[in-house]
Structure formats: C-alpha cells, structure tokens
C-alpha atoms as a PDB file:
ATOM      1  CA  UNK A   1     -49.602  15.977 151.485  1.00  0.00           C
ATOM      2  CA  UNK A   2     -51.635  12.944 150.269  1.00  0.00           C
ATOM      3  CA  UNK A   3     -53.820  12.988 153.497  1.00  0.00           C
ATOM      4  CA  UNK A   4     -54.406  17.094 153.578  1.00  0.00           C
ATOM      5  CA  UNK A   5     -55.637  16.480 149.545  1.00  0.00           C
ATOM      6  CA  UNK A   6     -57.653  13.413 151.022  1.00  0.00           C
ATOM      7  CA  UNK A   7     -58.933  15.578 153.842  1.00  0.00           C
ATOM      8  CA  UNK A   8     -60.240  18.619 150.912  1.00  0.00           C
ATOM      9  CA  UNK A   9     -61.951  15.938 148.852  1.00  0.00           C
ATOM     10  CA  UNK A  10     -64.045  14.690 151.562  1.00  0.00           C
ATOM     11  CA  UNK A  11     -65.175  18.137 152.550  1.00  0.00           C
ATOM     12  CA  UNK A  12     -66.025  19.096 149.302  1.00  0.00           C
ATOM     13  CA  UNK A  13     -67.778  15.875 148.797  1.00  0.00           C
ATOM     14  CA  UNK A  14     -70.094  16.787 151.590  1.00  0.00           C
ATOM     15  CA  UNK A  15     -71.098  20.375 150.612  1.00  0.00           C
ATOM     16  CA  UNK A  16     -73.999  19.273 148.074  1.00  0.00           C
ATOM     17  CA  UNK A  17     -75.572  17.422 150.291  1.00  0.00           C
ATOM     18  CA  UNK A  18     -75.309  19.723 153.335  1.00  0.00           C
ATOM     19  CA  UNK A  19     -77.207  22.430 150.892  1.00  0.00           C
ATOM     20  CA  UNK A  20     -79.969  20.043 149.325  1.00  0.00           C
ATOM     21  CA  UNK A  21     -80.760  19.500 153.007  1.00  0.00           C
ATOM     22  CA  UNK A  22     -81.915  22.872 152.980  1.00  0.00           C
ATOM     23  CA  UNK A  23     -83.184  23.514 149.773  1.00  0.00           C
ATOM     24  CA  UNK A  24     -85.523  20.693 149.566  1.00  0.00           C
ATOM     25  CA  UNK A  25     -88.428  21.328 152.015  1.00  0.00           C
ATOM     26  CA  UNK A  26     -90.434  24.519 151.132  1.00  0.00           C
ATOM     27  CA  UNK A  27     -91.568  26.577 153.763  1.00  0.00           C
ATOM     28  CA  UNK A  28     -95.157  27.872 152.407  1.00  0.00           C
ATOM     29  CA  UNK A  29     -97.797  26.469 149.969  1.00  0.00           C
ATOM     30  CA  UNK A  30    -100.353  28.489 148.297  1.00  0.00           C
ATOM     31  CA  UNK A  31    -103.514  27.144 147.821  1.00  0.00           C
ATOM     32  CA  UNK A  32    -104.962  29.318 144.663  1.00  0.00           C
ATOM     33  CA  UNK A  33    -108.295  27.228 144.665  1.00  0.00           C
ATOM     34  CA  UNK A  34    -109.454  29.463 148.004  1.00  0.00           C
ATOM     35  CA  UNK A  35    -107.545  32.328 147.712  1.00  0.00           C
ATOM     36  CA  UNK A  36    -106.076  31.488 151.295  1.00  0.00           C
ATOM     37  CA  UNK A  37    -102.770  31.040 152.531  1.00  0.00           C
ATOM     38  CA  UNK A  38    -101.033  27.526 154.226  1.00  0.00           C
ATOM     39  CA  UNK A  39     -98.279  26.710 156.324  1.00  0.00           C
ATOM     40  CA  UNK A  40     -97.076  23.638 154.504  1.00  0.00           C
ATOM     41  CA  UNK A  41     -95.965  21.956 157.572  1.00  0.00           C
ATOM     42  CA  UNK A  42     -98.439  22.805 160.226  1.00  0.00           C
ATOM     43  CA  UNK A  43    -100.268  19.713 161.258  1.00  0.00           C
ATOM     44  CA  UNK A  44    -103.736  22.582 161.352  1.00  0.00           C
ATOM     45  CA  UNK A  45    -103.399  24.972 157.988  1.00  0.00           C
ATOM     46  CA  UNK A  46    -103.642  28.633 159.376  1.00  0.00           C
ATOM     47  CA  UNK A  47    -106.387  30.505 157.064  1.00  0.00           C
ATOM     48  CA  UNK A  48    -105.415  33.894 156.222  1.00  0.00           C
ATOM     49  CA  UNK A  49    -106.087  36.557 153.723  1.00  0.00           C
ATOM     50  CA  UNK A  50    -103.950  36.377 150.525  1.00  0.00           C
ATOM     51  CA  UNK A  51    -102.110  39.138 148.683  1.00  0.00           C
ATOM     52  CA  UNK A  52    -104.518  41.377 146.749  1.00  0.00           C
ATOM     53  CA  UNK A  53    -107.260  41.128 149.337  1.00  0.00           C
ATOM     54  CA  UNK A  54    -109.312  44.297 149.687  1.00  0.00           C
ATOM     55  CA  UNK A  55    -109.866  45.576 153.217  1.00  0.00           C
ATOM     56  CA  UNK A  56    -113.619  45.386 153.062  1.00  0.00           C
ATOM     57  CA  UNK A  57    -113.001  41.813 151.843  1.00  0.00           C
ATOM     58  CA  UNK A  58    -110.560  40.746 154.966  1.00  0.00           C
ATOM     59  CA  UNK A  59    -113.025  42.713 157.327  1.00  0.00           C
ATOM     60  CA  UNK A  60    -116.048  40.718 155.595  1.00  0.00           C
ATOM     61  CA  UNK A  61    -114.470  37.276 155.994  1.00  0.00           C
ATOM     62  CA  UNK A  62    -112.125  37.241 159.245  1.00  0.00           C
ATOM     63  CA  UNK A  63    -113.752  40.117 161.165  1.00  0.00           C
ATOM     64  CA  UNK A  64    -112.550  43.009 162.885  1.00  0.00           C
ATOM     65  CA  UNK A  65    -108.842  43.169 164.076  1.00  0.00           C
ATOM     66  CA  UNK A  66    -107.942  42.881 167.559  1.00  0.00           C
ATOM     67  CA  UNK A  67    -105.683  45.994 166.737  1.00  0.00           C
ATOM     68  CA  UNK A  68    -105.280  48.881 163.846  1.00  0.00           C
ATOM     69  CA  UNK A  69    -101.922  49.779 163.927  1.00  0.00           C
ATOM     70  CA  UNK A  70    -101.914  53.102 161.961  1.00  0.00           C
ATOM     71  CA  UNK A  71    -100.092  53.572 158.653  1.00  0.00           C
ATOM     72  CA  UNK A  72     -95.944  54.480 158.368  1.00  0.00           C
ATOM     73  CA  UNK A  73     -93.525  54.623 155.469  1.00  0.00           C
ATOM     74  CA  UNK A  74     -93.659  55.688 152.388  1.00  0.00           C
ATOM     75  CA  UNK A  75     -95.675  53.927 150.487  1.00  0.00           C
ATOM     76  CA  UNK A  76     -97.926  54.014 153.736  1.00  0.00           C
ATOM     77  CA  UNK A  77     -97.803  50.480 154.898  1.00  0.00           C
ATOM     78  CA  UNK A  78    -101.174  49.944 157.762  1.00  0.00           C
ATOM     79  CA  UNK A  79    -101.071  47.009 159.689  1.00  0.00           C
ATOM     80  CA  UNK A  80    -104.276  44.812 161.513  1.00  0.00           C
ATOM     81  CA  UNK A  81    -103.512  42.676 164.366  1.00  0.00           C
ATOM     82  CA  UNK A  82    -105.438  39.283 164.474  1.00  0.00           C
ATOM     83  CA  UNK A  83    -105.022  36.816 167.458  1.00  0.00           C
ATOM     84  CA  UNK A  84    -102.952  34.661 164.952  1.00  0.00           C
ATOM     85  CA  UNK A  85    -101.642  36.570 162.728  1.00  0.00           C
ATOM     86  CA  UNK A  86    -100.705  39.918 161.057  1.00  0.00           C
ATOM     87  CA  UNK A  87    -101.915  41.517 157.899  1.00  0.00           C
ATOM     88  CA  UNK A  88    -100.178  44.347 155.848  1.00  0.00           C
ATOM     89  CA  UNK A  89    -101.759  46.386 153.865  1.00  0.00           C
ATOM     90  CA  UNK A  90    -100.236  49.688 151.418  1.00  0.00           C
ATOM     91  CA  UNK A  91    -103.440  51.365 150.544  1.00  0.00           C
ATOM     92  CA  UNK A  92    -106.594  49.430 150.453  1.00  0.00           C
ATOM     93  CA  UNK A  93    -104.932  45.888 149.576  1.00  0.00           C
ATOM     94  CA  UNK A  94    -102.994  43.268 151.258  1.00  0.00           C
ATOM     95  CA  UNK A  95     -99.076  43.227 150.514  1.00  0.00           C
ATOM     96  CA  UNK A  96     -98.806  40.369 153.512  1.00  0.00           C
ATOM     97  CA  UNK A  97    -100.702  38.508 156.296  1.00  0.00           C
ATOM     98  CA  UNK A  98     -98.103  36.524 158.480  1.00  0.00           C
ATOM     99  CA  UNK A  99     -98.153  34.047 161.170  1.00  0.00           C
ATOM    100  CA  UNK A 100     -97.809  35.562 164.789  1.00  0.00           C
ATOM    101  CA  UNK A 101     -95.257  34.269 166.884  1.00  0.00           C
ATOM    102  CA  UNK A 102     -96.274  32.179 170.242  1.00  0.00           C
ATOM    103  CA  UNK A 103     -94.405  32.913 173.048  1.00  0.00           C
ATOM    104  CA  UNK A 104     -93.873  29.992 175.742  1.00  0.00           C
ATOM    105  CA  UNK A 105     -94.586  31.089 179.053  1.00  0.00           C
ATOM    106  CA  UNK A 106     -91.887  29.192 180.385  1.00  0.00           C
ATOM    107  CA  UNK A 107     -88.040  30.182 179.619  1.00  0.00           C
ATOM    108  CA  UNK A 108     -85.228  27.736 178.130  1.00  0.00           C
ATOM    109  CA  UNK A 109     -81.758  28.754 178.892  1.00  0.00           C
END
C-alpha cells in the first residue's frame, strides 16, 4: 500500500512541470510597430500582412498572388496564395495570412 501511495505522489509531482513545458514558449509574436506578422522562433522573420489589412493594401505591398482562390462559406471567406504563405480574407480585409507548409522532397518512414 505504502509503495502504490508512493508511486501516485511521484506522478502527480511531475504533472506541473510536464505542462509548464508546454505553456512556456509562445508560438507567434506580433510586432505592432510595422503592422507585420513574426514567427517568434524562425531564425529569418516571415513578413506578412496583418489582420485588418485591406486588399488594395496587401496587393500594394506584397504584390499579386501566385493564386486567387475564389470565395466559400458564409461569411464568404477568399483566399490568395503567396509562395510562402496564405492570406484570408472575408470581404475586403484580412481575417488571416499563415505560413505555408514546405514539403521535403525526400520521405521519412
């Protein structure tokens, strides 16, 4: 009995610190002095249009899309396809931009 009590107490001992692992390192920064987004842990920040962007603003500073994907959903949600990343936009305004993934052309299994 004494070692299955000692055996709960060390598990629950270790819990905290097995969730502050997690908790600790954020995953994005904003920098509000540009108005662009950063991967915090990138060793090259990605610039990419913030929320509230218009589309003639985006257009004006990162150029035309690679790819228009026309607008779905309701509200209508349009997205343009950049070589790096993605933007979303529900009307004239950005809702998102996000990081495209990169594929290796070589597989791990």
């Amino acid at each position: 009995m004494r070692t299955f009590i000692l055996i709960i107490a060390i598990t629950i001992a270790g819990i905290p610190h097995a969730f502050s692992a997690q908790l600790s390192a954020p995953a994005y920064n904003q920098a509000s002095n540009n108005g662009f987004l950063k991967i915090a842990n990138d060793k090259k920040p990605l610039r990419k249009p913030s929320k509230g962007m218009s589309m003639r603003k985006v257009k004006r500073l990162f150029g035309d899309p690679i790819r228009i994907m026309p607008a779905t959903g309701k509200p209508p949600i349009e997205r343009w396809v950049y070589e790096k990343y993605t933007v979303y936009f529900e009307g004239k305004y950005v809702i998102h931009a996000v990081r495209n993934r990169q594929f290796s052309p070589t597989r791990t299994n």
